[in-house]
Protein backbone atom coordinates (compact mmCIF):
# COMPACT_ATOMS: atom_id res chain seq x y z
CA UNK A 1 271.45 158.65 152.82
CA UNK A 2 269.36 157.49 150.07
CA UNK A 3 265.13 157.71 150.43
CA UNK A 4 265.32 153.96 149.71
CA UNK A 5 267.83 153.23 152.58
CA UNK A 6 265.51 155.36 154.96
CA UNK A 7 261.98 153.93 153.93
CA UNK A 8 263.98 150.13 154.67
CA UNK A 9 265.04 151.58 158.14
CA UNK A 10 262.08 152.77 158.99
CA UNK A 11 260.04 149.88 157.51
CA UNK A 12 262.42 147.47 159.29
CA UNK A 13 262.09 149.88 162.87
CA UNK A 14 258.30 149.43 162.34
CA UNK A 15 258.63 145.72 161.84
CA UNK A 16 260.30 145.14 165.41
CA UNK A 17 257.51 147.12 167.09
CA UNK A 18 255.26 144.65 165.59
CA UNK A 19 257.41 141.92 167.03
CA UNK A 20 257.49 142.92 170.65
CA UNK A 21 253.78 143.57 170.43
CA UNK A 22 253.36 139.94 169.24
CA UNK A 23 255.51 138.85 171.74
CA UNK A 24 253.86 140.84 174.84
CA UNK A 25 250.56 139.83 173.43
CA UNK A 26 251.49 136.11 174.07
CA UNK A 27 252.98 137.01 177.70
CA UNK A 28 249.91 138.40 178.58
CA UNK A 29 247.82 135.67 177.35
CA UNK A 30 249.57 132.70 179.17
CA UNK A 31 249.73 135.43 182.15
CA UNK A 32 245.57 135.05 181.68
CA UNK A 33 245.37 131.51 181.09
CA UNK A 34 247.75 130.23 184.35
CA UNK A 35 245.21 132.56 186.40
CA UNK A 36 247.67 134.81 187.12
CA UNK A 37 246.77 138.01 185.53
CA UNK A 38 244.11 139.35 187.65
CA UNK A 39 247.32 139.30 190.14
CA UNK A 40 249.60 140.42 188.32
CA UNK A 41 250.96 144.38 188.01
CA UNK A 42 252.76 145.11 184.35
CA UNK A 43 254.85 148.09 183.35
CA UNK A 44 255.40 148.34 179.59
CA UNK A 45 257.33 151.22 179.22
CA UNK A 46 261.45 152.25 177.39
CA UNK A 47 264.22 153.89 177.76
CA UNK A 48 264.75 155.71 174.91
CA UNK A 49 263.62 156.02 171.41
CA UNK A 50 264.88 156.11 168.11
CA UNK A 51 265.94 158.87 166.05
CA UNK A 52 265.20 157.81 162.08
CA UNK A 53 266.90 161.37 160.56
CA UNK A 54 263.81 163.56 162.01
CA UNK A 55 266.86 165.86 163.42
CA UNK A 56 269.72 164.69 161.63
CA UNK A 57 270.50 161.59 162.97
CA UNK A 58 269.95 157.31 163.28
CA UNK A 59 269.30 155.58 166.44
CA UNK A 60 269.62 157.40 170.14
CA UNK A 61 272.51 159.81 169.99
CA UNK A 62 273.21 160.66 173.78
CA UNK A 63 273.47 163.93 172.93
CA UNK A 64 269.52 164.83 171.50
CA UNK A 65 266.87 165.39 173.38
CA UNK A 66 263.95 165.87 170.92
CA UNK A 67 260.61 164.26 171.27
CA UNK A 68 261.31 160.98 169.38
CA UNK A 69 264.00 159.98 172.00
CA UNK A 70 262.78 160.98 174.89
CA UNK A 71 259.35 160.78 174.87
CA UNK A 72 258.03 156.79 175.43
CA UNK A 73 255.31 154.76 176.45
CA UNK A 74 254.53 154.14 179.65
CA UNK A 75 251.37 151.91 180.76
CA UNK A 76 251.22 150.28 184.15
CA UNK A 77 248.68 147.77 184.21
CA UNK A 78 246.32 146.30 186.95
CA UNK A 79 245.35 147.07 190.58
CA UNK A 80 243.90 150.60 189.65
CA UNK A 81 241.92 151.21 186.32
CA UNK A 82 242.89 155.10 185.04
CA UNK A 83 243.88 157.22 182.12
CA UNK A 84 246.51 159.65 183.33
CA UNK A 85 246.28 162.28 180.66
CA UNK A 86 249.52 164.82 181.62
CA UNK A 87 253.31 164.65 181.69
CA UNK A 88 255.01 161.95 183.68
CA UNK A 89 258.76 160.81 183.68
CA UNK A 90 260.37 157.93 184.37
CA UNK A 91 262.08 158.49 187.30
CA UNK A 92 258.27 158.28 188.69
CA UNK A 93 257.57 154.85 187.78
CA UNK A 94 259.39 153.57 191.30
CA UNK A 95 257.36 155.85 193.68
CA UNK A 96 254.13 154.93 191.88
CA UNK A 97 254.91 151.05 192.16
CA UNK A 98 255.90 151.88 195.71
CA UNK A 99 252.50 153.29 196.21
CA UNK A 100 250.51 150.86 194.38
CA UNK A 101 252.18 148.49 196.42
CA UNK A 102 251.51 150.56 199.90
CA UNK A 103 255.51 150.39 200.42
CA UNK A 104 256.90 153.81 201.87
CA UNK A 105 258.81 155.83 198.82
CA UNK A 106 262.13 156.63 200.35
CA UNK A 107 263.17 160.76 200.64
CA UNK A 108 266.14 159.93 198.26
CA UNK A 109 263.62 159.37 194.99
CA UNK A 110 263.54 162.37 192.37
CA UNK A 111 260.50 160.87 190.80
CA UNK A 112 256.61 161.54 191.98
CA UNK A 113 254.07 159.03 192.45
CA UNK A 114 251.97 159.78 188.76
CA UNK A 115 248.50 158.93 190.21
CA UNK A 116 249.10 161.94 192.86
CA UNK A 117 250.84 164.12 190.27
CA UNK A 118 248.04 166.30 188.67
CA UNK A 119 248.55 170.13 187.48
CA UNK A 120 251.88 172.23 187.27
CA UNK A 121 255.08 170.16 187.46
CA UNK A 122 258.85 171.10 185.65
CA UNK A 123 260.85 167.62 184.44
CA UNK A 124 264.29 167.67 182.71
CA UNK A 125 265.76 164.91 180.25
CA UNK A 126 269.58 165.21 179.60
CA UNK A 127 272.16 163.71 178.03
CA UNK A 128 275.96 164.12 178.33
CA UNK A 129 279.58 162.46 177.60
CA UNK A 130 280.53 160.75 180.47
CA UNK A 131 284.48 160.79 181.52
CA UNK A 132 285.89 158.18 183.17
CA UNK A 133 285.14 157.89 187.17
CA UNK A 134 281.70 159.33 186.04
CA UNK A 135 282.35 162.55 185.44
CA UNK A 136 279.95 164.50 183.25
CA UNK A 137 281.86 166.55 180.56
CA UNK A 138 280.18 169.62 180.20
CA UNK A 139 281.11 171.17 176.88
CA UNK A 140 279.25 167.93 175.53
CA UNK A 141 276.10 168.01 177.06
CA UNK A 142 272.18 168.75 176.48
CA UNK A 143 269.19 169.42 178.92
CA UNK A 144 265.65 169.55 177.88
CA UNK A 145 263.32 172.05 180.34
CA UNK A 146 259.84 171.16 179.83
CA UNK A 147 257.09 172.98 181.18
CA UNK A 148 254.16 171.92 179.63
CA UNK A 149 253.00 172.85 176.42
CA UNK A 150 256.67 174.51 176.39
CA UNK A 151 260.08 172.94 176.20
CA UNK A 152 263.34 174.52 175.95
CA UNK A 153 266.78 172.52 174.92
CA UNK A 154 269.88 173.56 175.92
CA UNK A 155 272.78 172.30 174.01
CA UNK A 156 276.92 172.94 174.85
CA UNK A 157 277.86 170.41 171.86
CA UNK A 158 280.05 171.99 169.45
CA UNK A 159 278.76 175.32 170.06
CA UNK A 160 275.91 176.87 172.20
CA UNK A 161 272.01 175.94 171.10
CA UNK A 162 269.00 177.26 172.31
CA UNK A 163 265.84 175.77 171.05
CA UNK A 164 262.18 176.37 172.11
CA UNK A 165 259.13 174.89 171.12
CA UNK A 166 255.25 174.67 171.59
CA UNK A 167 254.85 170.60 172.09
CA UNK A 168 251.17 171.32 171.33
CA UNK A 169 251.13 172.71 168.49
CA UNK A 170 254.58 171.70 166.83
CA UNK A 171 255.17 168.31 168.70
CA UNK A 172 257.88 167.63 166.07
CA UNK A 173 260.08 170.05 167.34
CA UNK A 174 260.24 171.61 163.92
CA UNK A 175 260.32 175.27 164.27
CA UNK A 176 262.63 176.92 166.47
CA UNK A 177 260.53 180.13 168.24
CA UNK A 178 263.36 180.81 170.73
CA UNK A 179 263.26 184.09 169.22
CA UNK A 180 259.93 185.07 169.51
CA UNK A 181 259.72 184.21 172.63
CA UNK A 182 262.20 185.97 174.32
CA UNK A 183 261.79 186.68 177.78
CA UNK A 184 260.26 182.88 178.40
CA UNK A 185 263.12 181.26 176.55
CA UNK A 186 265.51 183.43 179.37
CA UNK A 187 263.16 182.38 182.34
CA UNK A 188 263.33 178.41 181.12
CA UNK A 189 267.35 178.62 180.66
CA UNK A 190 267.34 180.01 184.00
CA UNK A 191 265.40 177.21 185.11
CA UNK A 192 267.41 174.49 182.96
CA UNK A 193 270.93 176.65 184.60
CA UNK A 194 269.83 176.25 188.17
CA UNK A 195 268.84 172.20 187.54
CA UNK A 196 272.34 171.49 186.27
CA UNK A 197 274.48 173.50 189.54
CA UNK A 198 271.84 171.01 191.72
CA UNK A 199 273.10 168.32 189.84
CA UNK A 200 276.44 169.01 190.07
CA UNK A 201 276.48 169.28 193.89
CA UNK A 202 274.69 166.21 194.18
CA UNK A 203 277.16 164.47 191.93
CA UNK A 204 279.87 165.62 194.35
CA UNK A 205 277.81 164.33 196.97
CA UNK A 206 278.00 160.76 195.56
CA UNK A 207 281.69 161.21 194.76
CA UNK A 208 282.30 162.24 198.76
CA UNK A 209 280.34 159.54 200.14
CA UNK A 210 281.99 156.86 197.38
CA UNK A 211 285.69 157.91 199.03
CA UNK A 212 284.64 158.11 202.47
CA UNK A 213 283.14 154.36 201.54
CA UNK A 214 286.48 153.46 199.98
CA UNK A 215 288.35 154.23 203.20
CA UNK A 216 286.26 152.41 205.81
């Protein structure tokens, strides 16, 4: 790709951004002006980003799970005023509405409620081919392990890739320290192993109960 075709992708990327922010601005003032704001509880968040050739691709391939797809906004606003400076994933934005909303979270959620979830935590982002029926084909699949300022990214596509970065200091995943880090890079695949067994029981869980549900 030409630098002329990527500035007027990115230009044009940066353009929509403006547009939604326009757009939301408006919501939110008519929101104000019908009286209705003070009531009101808004989640502005996404569910994926956009890759613009930072690692060698356009738009959200399901198979990357760098920073600029995975990591989005996420600002709830109204009925309790604070900054939550930490990791948080989207799978917790049901139990914290739950709580905001004093409605019991039920035992089957995988997210946390954010305003209780200070300090240590491990959270996964993956991506996969999915077969038909649902199945997830693993020789085409990636799982990012991030443990805070660490993350490690496990990828079966094509061939085996290990990645690990410091989000801190190199939050554009450009430098790959797997290397130099090699005991923590084989503790964090051990973590990022023993997430993808769980998830494989629990898939054949869901495929048990869906044929028992079939037959009654």
């Amino acid at each position: 790709m030409r630098r002329e075709e990527l500035y007027f992708i990115r230009a044009a990327y940066r353009e929509s951004i403006k547009y939604v922010d326009k757009k939301f601005g408006e919501l939110m003032r008519d929101l104000e002006e019908h009286g209705l704001l003070e009531d009101s509880l808004v989640i502005i968040t996404a569910d994926h980003g956009e890759e613009l050739l930072e690692h060698g691709r356009l738009g959200h391939w399901y198979l990357h799970v760098h920073n600029e797809l995975i990591r989005v906004p996420l600002i709830i606003w109204g009925m309790q005023r604070e900054v939550i400076d930490g990791p948080a994933s989207s799978t917790d934005i049901a139990p914290t509405l739950l709580n905001l909303l004093r409605i019991r979270t039920p035992s089957t959620y995988f997210g946390r409620n954010i305003l209780d979830s200070r300090g240590f935590r491990i959270m996964f982002s993956e991506g996969a081919r999915i077969q038909y029926g649902g199945d997830v084909d693993y020789s085409n699949f990636s799982i990012a392990t991030i443990i805070w300022p660490w993350k490690l990214i496990l990828s079966t596509f094509g061939r085996l890739r290990i990645e690990l970065y410091h989000l801190e200091r190199d939050p554009s995943e450009r430098k790959n320290i797997a290397h130099e880090h090699p005991d923590l890079t084989k503790e964090m695949l051990r973590i990022a192993m023993d997430h993808i067994e769980r998830s494989k029981r629990y898939r054949e869980r869901i495929h048990l109960l869906r044929k028992i549900r079939r037959r009654t």
